[in-house]
Protein backbone atom coordinates (compact mmCIF):
# COMPACT_ATOMS: atom_id res chain seq x y z
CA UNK A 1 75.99 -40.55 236.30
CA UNK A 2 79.12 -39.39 234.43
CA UNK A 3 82.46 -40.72 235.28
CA UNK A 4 84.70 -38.35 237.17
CA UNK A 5 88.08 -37.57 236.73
CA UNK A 6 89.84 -35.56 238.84
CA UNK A 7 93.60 -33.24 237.55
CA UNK A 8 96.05 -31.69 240.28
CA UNK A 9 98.77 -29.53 238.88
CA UNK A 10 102.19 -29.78 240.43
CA UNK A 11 104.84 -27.23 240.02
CA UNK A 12 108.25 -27.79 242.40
CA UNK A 13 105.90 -28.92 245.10
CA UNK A 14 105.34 -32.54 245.22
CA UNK A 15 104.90 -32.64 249.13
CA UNK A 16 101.44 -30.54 249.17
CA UNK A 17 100.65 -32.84 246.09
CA UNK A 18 101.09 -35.97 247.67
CA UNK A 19 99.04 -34.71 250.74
CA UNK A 20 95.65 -33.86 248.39
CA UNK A 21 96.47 -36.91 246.02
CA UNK A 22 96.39 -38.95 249.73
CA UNK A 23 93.55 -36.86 250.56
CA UNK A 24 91.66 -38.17 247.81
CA UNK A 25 92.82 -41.17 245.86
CA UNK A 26 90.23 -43.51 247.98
CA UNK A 27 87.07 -41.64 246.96
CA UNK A 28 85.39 -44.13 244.77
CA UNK A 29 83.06 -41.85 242.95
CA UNK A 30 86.91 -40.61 241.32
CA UNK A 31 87.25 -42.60 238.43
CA UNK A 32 90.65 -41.46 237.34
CA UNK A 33 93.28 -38.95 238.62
CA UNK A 34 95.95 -37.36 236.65
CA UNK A 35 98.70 -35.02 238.28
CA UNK A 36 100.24 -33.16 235.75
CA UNK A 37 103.76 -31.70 236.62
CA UNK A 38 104.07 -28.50 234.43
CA UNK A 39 108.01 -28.97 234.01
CA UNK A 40 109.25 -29.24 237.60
CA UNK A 41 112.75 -27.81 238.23
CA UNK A 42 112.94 -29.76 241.09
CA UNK A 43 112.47 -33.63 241.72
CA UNK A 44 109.34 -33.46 241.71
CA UNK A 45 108.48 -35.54 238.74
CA UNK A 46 110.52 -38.37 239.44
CA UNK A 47 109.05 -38.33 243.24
CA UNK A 48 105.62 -38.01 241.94
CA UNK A 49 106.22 -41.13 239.56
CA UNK A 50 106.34 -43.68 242.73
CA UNK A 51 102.63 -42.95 243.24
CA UNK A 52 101.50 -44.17 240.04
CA UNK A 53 98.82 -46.65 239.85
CA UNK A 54 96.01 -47.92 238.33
CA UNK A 55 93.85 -45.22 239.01
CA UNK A 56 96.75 -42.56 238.93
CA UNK A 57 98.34 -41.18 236.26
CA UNK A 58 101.94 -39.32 236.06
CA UNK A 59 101.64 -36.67 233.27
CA UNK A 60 105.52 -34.21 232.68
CA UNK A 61 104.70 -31.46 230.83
CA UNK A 62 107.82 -31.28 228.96
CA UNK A 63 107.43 -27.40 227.86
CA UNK A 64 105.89 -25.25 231.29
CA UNK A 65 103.41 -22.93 228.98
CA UNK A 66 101.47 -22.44 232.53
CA UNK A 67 98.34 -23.47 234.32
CA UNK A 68 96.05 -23.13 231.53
CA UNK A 69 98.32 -25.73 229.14
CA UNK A 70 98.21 -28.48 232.21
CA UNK A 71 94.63 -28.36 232.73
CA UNK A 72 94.32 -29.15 228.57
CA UNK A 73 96.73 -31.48 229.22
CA UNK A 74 94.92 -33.22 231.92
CA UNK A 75 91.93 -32.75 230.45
CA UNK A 76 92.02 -34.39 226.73
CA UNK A 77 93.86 -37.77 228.59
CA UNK A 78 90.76 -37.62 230.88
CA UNK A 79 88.75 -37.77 228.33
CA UNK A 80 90.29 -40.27 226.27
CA UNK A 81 89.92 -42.42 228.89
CA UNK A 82 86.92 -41.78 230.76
CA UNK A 83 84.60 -40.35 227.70
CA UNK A 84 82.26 -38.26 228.46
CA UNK A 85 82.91 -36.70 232.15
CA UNK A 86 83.17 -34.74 234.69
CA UNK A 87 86.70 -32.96 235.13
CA UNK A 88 87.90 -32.09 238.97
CA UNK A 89 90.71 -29.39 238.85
CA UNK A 90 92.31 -28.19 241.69
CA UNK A 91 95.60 -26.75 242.63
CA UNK A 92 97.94 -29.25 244.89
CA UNK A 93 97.03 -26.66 248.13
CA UNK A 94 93.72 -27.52 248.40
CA UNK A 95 92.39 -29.30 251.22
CA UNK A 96 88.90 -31.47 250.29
CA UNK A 97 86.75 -32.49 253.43
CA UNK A 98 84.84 -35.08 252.53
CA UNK A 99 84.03 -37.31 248.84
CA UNK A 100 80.22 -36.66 250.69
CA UNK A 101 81.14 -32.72 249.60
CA UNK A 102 82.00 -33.91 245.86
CA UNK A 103 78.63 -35.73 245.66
CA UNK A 104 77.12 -32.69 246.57
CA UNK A 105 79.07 -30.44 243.92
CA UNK A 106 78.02 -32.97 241.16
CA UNK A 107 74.37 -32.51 241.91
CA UNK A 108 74.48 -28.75 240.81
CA UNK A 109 75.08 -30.27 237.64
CA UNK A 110 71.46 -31.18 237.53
CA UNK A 111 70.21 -27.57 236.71
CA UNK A 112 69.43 -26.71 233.21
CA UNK A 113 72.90 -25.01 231.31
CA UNK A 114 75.25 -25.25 234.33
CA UNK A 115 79.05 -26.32 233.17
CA UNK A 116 80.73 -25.53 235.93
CA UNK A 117 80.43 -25.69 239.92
CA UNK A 118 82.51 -24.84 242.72
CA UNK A 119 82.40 -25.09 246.34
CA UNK A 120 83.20 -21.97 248.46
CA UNK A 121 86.93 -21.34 248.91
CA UNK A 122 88.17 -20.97 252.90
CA UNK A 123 91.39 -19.14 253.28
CA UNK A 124 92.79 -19.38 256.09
CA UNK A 125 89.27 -17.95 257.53
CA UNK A 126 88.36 -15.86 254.56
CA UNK A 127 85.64 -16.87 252.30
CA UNK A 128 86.50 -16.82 248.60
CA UNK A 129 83.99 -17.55 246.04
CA UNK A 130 83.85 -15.81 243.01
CA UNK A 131 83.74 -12.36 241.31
CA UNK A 132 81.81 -10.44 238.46
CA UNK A 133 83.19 -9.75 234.92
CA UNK A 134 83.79 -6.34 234.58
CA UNK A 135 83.92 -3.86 231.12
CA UNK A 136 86.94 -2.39 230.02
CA UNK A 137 86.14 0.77 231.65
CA UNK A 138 85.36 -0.65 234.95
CA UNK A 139 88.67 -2.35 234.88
CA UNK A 140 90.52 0.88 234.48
CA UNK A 141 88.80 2.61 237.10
CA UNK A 142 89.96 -0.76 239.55
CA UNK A 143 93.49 -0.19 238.08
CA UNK A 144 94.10 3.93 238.56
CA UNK A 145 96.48 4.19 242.32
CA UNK A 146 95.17 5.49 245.68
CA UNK A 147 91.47 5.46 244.51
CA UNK A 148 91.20 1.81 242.91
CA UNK A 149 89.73 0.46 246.30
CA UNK A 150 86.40 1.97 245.81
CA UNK A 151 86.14 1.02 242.72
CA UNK A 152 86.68 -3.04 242.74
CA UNK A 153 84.33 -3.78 245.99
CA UNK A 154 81.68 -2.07 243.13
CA UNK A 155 82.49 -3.41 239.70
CA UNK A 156 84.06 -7.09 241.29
CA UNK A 157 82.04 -8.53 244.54
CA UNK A 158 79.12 -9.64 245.02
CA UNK A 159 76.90 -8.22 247.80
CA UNK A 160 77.04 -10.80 250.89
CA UNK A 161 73.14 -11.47 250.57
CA UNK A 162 73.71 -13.02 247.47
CA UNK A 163 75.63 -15.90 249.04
CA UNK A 164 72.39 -16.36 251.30
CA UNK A 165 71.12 -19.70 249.25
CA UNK A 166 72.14 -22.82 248.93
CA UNK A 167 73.89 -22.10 245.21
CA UNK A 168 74.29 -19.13 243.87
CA UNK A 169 74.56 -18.67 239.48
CA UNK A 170 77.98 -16.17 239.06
CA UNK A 171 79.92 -14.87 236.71
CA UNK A 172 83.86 -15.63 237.34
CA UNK A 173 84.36 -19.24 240.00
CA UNK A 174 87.59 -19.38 241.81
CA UNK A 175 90.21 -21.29 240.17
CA UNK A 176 91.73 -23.25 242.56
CA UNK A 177 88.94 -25.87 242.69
CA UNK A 178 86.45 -26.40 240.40
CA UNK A 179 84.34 -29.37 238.29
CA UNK A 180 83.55 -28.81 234.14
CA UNK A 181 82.08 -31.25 232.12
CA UNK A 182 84.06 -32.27 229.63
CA UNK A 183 81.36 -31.56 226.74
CA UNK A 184 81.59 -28.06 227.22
CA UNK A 185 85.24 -27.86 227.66
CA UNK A 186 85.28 -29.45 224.52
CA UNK A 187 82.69 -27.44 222.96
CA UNK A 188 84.43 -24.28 223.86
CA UNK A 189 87.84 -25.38 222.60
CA UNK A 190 89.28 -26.02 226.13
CA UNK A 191 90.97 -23.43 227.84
CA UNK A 192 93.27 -20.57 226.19
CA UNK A 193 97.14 -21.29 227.04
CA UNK A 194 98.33 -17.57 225.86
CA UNK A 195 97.87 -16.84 229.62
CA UNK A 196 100.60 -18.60 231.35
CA UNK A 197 99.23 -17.97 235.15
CA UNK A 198 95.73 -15.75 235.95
CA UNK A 199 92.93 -14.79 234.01
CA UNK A 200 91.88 -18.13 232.86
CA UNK A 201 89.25 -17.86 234.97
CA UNK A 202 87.66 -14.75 233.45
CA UNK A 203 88.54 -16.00 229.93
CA UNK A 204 86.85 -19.11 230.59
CA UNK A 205 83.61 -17.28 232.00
CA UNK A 206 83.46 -15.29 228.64
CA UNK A 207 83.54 -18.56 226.31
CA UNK A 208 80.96 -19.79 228.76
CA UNK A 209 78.35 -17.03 228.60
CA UNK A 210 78.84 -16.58 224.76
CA UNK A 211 77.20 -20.27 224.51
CA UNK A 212 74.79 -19.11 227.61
CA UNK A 213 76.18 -21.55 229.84
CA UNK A 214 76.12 -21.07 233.99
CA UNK A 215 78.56 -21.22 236.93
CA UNK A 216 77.34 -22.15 240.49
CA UNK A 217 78.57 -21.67 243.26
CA UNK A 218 77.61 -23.61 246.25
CA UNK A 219 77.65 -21.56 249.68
CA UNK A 220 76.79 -24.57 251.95
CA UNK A 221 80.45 -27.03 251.30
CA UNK A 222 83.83 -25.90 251.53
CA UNK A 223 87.37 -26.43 250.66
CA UNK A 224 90.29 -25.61 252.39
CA UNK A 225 92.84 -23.31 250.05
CA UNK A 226 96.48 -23.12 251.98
CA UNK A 227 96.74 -20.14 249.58
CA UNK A 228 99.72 -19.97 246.46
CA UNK A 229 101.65 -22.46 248.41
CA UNK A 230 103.44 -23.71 245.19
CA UNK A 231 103.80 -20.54 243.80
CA UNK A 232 104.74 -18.53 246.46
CA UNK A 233 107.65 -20.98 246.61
CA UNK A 234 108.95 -20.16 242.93
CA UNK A 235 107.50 -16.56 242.12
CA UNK A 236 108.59 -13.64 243.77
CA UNK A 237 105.78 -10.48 244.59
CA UNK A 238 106.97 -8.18 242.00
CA UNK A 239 107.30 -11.41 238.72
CA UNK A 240 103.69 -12.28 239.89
CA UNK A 241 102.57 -9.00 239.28
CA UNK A 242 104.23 -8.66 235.60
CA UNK A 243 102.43 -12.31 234.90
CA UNK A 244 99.16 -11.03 235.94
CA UNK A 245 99.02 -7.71 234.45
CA UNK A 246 100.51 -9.64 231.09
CA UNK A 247 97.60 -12.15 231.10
CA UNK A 248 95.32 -9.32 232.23
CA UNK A 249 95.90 -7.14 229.00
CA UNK A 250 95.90 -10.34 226.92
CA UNK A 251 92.17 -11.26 228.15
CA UNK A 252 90.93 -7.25 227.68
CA UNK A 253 92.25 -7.28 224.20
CA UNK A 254 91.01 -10.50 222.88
CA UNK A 255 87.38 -10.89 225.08
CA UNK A 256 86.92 -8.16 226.41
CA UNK A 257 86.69 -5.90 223.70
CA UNK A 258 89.23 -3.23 224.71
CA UNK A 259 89.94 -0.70 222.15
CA UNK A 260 94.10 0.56 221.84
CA UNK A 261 93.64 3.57 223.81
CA UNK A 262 91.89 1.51 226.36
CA UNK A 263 95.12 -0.92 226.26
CA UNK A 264 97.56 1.89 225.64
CA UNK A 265 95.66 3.51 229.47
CA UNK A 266 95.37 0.16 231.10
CA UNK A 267 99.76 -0.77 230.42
CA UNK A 268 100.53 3.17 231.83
CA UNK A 269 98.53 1.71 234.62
CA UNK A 270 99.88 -1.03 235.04
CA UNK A 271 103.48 0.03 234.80
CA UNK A 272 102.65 2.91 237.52
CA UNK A 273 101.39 0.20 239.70
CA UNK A 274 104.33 -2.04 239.26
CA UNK A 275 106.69 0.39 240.88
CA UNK A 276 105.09 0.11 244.51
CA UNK A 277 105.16 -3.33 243.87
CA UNK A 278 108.77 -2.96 244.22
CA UNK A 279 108.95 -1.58 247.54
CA UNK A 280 106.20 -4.21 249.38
């Protein structure tokens, strides 16, 4: 099999880091692991630099372009030094059971044109596992107020009976924990840093199914996801919302195919939307 490396991004939250990296560092089938620390304004790096080791790897990112730049990051030194691999990704809140459950994950990798696999995301009780791409036009019907509701259950989620198997082949994988091979990140020119946080999921599901490669899903293992710990720390409600609705327009524009009226419709949205941000 494939080595496997494994990234963890770290942003002004070395303590959850430390707890995965402890969670994890004695798996053997983990080759390598890299934290990358996307510009800390804390002490983070410096604290993060007494775990360093054989197997793990320190890496400041001196300029914070966001969570699509550290995963490159983490990714080409992974494959410098471990080849040809497979690439673990997962934010510092995650919470792996088992190295039996990564064993499992790598199996899916056995199925004809799969690239990436993920194991079903538990937060706090609710079950997170992935969502559909939608068209332009769908995505403006899931951004218009008061009446958005019935349209993203529609256009975004899966029915539950889908979920019935032991995988299931999806569009969009949660972010927060994932494994790629490294020949396909490669072969799709790694992942686009003009988003600094969200969307790099979709993006990354649209260079995927232009090369008719598959995401799975499995609905059997699970991690736990102690939900935007490190950002929830650093970003308040109403900047999260600007970030995502930047990186949102930026993915309909350039994969997506939105036309300029469907941009022009989609920022009046967006703006609207903004404001009762502002009062939560």
């Amino acid at each position: 099999m494939k080595k496997v490396g494994m990234i963890i991004v770290n942003y002004n939250d070395s303590e959850t880091t430390i707890k995965l990296l402890n969670n994890v560092k004695d798996y053997e089938l983990i080759d390598k692991i890299v934290i990358v620390d996307n510009k800390s304004t804390d002490k983070s790096a410096k604290i993060l630099k007494k775990y360093k080791s054989d197997k793990v790897t320190i890496l400041v990112n001196y300029e914070n372009k966001g969570y699509a730049s550290a995963i490159n990051l983490g990714s080409k030194y992974l494959m410098q030094q471990l080849r040809n691999c497979y690439i673990i990704v997962s934010n510092a809140d995650i919470v792996v059971k088992s190295e039996e459950d990564i064993k499992n994950l790598l199996k899916h990798f056995e199925i004809e044109d799969v690239a990436m696999v993920a194991p079903t995301i538990n937060e706090w009780g609710v079950y997170k596992r992935c969502w559909k791409l939608c068209t332009t036009k769908e995505t403006i019907l899931c951004n218009i107020p008061l009446i958005n509701r019935l349209y993203k259950h529609k256009f975004l989620e899966y029915p539950e009976g889908y979920f019935g198997t032991e995988y299931s082949v999806v569009d969009v994988i949660h972010g927060s924990f994932f494994i790629i091979d490294s020949a396909i990140l490669k072969q799709v020119g790694f992942y686009d840093e003009n988003t600094f946080l969200y969307y790099e999921e979709n993006i990354m599901a649209r260079k995927l199914q232009a090369i008719k490669k598959k995401s799975v899903v499995d609905n059997r293992i699970e991690v736990m996801h102690e939900h935007s710990v490190s950002i929830n720390k650093s970003v308040n409600n109403v900047n999260k919302y600007r970030i995502l609705k930047k990186s949102q327009e930026y993915y309909l524009k350039n994969y997506n195919g939105a036309t300029k009226f469907q941009l022009r419709i989609i920022h009046i949205l967006n703006k609207i939307n903004e404001i009762g941000y502002k009062f939560r």
